[in-house]
PDB file of N, CA and C in Angstrom:
ATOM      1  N   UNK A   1     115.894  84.295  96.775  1.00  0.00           N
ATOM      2  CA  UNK A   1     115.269  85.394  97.493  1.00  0.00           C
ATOM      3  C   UNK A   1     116.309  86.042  98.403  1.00  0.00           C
ATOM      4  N   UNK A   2     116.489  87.391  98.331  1.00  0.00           N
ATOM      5  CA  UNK A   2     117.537  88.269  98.801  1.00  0.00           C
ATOM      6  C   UNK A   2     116.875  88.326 100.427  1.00  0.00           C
ATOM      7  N   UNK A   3     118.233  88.722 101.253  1.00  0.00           N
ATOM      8  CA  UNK A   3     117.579  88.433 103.026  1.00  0.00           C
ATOM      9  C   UNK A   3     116.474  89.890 103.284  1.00  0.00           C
ATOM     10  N   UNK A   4     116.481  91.078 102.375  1.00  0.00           N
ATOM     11  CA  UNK A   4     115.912  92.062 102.439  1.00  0.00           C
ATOM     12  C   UNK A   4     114.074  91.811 102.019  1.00  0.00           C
ATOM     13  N   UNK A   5     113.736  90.913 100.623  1.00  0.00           N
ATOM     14  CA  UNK A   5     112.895  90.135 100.487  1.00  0.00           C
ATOM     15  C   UNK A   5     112.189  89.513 101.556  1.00  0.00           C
ATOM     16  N   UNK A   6     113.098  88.310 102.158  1.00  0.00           N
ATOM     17  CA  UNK A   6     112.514  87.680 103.186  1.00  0.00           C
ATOM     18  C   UNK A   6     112.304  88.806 104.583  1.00  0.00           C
ATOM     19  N   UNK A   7     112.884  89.389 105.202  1.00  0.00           N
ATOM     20  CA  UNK A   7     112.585  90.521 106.052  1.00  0.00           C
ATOM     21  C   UNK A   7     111.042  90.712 105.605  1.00  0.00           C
ATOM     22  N   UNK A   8     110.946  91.455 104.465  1.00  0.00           N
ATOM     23  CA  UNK A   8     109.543  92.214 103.795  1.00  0.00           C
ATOM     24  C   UNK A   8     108.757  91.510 103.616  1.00  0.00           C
ATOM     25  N   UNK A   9     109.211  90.198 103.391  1.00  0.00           N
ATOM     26  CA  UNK A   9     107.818  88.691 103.489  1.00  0.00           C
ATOM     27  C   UNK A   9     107.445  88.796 104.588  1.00  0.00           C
ATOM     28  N   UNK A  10     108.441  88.756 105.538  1.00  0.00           N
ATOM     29  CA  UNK A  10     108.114  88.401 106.927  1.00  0.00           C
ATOM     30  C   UNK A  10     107.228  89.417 107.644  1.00  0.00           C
ATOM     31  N   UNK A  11     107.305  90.488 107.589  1.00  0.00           N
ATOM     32  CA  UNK A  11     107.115  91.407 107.711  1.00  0.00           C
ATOM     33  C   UNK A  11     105.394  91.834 107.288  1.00  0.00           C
ATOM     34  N   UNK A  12     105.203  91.721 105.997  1.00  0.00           N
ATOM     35  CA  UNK A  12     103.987  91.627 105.331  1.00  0.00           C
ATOM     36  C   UNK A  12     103.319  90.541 106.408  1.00  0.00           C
ATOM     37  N   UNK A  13     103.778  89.249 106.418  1.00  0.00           N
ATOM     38  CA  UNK A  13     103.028  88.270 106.931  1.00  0.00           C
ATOM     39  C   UNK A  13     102.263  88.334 108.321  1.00  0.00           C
ATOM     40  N   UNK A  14     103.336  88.642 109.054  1.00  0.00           N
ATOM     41  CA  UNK A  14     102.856  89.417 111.012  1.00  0.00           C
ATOM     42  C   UNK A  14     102.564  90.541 110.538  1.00  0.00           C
ATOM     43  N   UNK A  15     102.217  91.279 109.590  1.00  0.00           N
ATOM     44  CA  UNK A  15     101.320  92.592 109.494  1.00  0.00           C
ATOM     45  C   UNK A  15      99.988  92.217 109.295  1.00  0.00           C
ATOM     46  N   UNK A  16      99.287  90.724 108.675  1.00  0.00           N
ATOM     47  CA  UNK A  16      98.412  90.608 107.889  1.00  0.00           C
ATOM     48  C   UNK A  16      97.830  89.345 109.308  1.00  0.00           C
ATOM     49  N   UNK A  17      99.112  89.058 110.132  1.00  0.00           N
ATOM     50  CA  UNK A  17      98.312  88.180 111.091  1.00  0.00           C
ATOM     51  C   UNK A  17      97.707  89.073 111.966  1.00  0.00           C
ATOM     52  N   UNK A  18      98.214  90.142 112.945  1.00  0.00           N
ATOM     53  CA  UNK A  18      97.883  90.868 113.532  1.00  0.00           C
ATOM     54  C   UNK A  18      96.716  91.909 113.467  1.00  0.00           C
ATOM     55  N   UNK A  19      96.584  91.939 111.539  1.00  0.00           N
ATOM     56  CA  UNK A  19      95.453  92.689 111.137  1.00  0.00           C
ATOM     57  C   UNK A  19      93.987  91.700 111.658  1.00  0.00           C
ATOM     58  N   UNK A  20      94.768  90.567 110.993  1.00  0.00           N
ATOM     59  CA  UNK A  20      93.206  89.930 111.405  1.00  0.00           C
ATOM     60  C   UNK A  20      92.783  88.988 112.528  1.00  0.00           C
ATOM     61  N   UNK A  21      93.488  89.209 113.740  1.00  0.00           N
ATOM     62  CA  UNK A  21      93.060  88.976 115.145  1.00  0.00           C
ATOM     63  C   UNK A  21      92.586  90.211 115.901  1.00  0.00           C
ATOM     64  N   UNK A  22      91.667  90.044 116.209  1.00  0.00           N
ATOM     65  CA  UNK A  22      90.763  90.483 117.336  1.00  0.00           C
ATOM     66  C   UNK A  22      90.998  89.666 118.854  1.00  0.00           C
ATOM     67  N   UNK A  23      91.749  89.003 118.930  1.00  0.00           N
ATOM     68  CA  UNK A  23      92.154  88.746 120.920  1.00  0.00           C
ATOM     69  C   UNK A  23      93.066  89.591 120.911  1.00  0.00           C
ATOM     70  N   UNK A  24      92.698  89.917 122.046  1.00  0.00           N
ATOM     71  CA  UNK A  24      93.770  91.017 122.857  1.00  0.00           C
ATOM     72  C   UNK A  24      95.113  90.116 123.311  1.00  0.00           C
ATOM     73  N   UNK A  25      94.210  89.130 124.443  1.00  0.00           N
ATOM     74  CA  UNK A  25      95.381  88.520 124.993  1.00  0.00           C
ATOM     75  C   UNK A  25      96.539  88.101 123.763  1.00  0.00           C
ATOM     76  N   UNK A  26      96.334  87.516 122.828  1.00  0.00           N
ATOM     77  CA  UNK A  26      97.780  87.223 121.532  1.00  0.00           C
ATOM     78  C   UNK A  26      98.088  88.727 121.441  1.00  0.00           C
ATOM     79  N   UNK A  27      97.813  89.818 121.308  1.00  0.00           N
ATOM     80  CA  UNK A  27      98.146  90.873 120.856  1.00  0.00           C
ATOM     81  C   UNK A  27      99.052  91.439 121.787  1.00  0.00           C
ATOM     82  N   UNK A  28      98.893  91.304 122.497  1.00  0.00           N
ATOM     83  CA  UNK A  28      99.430  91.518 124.296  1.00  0.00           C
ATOM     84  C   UNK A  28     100.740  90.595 124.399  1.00  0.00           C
ATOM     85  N   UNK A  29     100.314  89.700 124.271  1.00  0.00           N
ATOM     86  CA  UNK A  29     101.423  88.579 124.164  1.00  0.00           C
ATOM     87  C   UNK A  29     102.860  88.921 122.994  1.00  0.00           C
ATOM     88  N   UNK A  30     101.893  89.004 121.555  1.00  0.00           N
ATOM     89  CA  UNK A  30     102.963  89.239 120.603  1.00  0.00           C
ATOM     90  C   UNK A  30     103.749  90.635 121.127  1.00  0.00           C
ATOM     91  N   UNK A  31     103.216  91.450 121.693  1.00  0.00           N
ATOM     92  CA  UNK A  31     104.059  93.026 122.002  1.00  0.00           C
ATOM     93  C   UNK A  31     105.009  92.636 122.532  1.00  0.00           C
ATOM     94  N   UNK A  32     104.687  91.454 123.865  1.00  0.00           N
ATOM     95  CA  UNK A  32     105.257  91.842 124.781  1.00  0.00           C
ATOM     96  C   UNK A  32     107.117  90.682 123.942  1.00  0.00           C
ATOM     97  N   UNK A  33     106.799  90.010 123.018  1.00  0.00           N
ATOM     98  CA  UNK A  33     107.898  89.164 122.666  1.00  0.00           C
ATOM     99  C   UNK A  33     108.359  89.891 122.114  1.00  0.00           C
ATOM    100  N   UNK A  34     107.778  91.032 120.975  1.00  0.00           N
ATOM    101  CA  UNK A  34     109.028  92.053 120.339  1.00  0.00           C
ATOM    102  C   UNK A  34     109.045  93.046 121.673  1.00  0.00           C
ATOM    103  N   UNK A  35     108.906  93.789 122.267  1.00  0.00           N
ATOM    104  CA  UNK A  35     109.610  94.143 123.129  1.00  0.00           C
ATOM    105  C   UNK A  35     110.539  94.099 124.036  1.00  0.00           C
ATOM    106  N   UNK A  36     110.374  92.803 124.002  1.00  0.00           N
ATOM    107  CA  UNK A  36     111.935  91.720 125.042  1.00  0.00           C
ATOM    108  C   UNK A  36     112.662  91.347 123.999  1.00  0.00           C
ATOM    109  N   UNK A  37     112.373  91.020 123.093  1.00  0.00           N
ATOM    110  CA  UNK A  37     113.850  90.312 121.946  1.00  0.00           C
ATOM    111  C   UNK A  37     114.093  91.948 121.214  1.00  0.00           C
ATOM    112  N   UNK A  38     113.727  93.055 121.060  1.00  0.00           N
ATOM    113  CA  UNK A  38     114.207  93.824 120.466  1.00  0.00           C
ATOM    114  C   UNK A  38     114.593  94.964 121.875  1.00  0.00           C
ATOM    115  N   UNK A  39     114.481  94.555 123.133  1.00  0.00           N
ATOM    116  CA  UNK A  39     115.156  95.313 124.103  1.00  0.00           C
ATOM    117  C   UNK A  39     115.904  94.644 125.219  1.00  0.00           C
ATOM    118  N   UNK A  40     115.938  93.334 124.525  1.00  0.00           N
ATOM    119  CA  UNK A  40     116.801  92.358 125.677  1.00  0.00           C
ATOM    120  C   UNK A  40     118.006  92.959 126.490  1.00  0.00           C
ATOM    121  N   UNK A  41     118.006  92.933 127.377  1.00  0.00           N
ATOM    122  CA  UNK A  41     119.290  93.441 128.267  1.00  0.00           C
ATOM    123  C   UNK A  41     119.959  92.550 128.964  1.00  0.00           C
ATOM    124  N   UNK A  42     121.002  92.220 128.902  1.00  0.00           N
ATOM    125  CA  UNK A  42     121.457  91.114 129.724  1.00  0.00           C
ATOM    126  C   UNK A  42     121.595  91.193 131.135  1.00  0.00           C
ATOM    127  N   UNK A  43     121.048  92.790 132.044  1.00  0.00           N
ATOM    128  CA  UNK A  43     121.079  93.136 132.995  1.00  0.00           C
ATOM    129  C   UNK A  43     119.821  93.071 133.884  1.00  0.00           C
ATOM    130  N   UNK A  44     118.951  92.806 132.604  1.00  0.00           N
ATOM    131  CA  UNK A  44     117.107  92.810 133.178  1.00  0.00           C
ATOM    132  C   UNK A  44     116.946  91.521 133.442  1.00  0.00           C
ATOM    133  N   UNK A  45     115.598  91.580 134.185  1.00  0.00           N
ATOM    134  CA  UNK A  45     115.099  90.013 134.923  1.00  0.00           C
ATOM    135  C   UNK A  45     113.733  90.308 134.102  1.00  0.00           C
ATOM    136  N   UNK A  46     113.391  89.394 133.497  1.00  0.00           N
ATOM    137  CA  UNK A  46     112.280  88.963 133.183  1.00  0.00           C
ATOM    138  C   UNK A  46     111.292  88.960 134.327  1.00  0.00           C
ATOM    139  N   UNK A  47     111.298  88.428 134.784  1.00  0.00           N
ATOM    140  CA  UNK A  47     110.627  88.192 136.002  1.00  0.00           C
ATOM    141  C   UNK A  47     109.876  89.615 136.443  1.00  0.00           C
ATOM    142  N   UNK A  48     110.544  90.832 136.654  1.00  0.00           N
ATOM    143  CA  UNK A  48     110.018  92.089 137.011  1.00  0.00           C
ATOM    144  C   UNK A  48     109.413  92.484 135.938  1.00  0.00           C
ATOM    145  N   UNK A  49     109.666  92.034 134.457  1.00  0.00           N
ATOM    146  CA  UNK A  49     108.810  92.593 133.606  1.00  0.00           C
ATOM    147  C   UNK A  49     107.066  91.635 133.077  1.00  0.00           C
ATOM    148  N   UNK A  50     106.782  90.670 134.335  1.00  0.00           N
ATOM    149  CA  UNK A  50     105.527  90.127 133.969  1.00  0.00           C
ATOM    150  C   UNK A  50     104.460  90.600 135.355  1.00  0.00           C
ATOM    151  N   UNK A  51     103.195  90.833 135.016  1.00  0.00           N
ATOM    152  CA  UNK A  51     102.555  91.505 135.632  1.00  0.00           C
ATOM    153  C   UNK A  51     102.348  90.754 136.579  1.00  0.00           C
ATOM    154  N   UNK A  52     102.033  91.317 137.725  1.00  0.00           N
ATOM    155  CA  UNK A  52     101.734  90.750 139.438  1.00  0.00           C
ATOM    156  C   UNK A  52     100.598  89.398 139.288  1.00  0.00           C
ATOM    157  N   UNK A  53      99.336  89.582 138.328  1.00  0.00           N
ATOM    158  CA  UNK A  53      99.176  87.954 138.164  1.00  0.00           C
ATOM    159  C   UNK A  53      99.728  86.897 137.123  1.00  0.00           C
ATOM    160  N   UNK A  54     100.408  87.532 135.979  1.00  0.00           N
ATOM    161  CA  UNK A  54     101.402  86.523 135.703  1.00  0.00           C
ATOM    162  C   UNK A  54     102.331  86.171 136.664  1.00  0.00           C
ATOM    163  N   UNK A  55     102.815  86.580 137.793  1.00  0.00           N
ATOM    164  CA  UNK A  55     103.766  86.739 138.665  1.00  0.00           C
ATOM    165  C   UNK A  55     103.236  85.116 139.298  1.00  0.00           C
ATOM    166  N   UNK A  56     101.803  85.441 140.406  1.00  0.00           N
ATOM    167  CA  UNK A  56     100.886  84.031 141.040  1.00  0.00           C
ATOM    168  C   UNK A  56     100.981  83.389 140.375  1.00  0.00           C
ATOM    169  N   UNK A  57     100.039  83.657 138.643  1.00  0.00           N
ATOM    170  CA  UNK A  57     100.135  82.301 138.059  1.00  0.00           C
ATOM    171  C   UNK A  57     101.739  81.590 137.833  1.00  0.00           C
ATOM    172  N   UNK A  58     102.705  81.964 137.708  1.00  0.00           N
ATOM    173  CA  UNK A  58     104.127  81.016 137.771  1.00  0.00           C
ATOM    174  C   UNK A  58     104.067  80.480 138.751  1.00  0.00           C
ATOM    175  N   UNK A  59     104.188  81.311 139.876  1.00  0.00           N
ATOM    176  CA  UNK A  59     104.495  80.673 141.351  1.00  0.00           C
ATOM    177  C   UNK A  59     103.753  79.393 141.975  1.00  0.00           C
ATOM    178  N   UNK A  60     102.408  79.595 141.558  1.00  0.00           N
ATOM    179  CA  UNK A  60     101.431  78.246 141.394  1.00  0.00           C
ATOM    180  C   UNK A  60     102.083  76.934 140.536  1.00  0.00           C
ATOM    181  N   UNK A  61     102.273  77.331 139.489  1.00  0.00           N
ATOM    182  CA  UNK A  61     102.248  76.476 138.890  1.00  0.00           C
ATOM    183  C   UNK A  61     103.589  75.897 139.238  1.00  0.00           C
ATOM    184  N   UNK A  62     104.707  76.532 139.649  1.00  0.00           N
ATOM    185  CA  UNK A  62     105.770  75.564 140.490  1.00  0.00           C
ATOM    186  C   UNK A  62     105.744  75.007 142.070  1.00  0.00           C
ATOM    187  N   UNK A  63     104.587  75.701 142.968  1.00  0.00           N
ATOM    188  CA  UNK A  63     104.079  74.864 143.748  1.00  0.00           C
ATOM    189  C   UNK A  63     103.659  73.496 143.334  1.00  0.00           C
ATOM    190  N   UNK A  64     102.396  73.390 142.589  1.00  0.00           N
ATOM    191  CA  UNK A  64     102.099  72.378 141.756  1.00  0.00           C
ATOM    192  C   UNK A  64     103.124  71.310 141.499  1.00  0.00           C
ATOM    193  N   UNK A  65     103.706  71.651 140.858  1.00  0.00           N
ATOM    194  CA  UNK A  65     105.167  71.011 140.343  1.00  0.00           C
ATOM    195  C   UNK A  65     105.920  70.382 141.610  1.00  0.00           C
ATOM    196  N   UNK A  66     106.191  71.231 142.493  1.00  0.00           N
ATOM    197  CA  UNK A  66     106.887  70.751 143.688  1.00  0.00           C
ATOM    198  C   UNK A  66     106.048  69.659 144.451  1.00  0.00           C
ATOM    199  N   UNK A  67     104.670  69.939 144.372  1.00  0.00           N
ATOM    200  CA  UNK A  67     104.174  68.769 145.273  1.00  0.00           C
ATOM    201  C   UNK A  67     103.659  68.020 144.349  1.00  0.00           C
ATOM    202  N   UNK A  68     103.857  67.417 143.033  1.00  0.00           N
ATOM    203  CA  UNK A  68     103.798  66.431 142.261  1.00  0.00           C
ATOM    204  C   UNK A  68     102.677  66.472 141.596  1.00  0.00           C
ATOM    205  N   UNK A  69     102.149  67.423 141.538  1.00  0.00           N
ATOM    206  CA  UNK A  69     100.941  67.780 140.557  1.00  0.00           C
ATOM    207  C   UNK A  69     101.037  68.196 139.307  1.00  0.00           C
ATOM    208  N   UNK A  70     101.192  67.275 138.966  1.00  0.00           N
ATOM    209  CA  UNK A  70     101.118  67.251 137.129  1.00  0.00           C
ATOM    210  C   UNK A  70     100.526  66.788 136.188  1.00  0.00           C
ATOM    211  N   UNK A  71     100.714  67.270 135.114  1.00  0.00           N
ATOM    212  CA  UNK A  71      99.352  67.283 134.171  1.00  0.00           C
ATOM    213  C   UNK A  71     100.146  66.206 133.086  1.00  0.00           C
ATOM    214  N   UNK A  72      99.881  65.001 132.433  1.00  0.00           N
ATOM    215  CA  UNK A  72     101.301  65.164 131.207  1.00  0.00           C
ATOM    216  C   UNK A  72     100.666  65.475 129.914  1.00  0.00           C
ATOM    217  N   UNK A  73     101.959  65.446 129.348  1.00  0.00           N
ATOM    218  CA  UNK A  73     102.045  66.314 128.260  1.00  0.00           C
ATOM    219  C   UNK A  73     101.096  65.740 126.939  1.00  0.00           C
ATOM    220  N   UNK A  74     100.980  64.626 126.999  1.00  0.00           N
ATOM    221  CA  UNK A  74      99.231  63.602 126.383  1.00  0.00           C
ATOM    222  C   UNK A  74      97.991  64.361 126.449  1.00  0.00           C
ATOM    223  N   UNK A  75      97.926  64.733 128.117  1.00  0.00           N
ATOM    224  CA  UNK A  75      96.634  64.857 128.148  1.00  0.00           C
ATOM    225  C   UNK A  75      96.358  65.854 128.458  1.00  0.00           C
ATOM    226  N   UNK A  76      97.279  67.398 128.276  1.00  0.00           N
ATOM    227  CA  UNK A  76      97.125  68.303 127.956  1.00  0.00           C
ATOM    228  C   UNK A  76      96.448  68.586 126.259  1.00  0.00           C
ATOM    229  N   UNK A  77      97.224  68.199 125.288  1.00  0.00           N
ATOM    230  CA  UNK A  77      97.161  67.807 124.185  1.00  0.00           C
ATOM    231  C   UNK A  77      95.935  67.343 123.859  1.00  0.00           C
ATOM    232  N   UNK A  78      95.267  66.380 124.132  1.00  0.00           N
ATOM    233  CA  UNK A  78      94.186  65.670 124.114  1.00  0.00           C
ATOM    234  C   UNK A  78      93.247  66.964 124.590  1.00  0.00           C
ATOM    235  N   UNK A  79      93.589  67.664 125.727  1.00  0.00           N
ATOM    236  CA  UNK A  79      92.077  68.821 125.905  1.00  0.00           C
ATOM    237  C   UNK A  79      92.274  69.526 125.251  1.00  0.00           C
ATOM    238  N   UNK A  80      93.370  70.145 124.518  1.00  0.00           N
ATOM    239  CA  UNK A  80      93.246  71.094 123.256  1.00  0.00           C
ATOM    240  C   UNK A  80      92.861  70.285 122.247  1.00  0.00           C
ATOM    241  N   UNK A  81      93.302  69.538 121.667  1.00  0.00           N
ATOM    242  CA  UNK A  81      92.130  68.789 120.816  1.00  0.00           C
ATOM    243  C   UNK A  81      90.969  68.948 121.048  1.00  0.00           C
ATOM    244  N   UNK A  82      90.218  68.482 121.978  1.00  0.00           N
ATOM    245  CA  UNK A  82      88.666  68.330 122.492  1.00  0.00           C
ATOM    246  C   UNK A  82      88.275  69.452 121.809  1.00  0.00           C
ATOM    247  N   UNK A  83      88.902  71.179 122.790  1.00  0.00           N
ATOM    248  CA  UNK A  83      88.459  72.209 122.814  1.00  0.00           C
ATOM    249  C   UNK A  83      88.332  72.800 121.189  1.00  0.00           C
ATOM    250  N   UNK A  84      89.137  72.487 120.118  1.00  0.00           N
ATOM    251  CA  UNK A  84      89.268  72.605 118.851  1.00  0.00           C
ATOM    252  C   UNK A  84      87.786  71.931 117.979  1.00  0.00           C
ATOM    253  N   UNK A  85      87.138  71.047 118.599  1.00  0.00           N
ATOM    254  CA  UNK A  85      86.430  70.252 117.774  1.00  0.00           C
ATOM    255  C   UNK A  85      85.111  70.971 117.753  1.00  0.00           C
TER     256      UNK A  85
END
């Protein structure tokens, strides 16, 4: 398979995922990853490009972190399981 092929696989494939989701939030999400890997600047901060409550929610969650509040990585896992069933 020629790399032009795989491109057009690829391509077809995130055309046919995107067709058939209805959440916003993934849709939102996927934009916002081709928009940073296809406008990466080595001069930009990420950081200014996530919205004022993505902004809290980080900052929380490294409070958290700093005062030893953590979740591990088991039993995160385990509630996505649950939530799947």
């Amino acid at each position: 398979m020629t790399i032009e092929a795989n491109a057009a696989t690829l391509k077809n494939e995130l055309h046919r995922l995107v067709v058939q989701t209805d959440d916003e939030e993934v849709l939102r999400q996927i934009k916002f990853v081709f928009e940073f890997l296809l406008h990466e600047d080595a001069d930009s901060d990420w950081w200014t490009s996530l919205s004022d409550n993505e902004q809290l929610l980080v900052q929380k969650a490294l409070l958290e972190l700093d005062s030893g509040d953590r979740i591990p990585h088991e039993a995160v896992r385990f509630e996505i399981n649950q939530m799947s069933v």
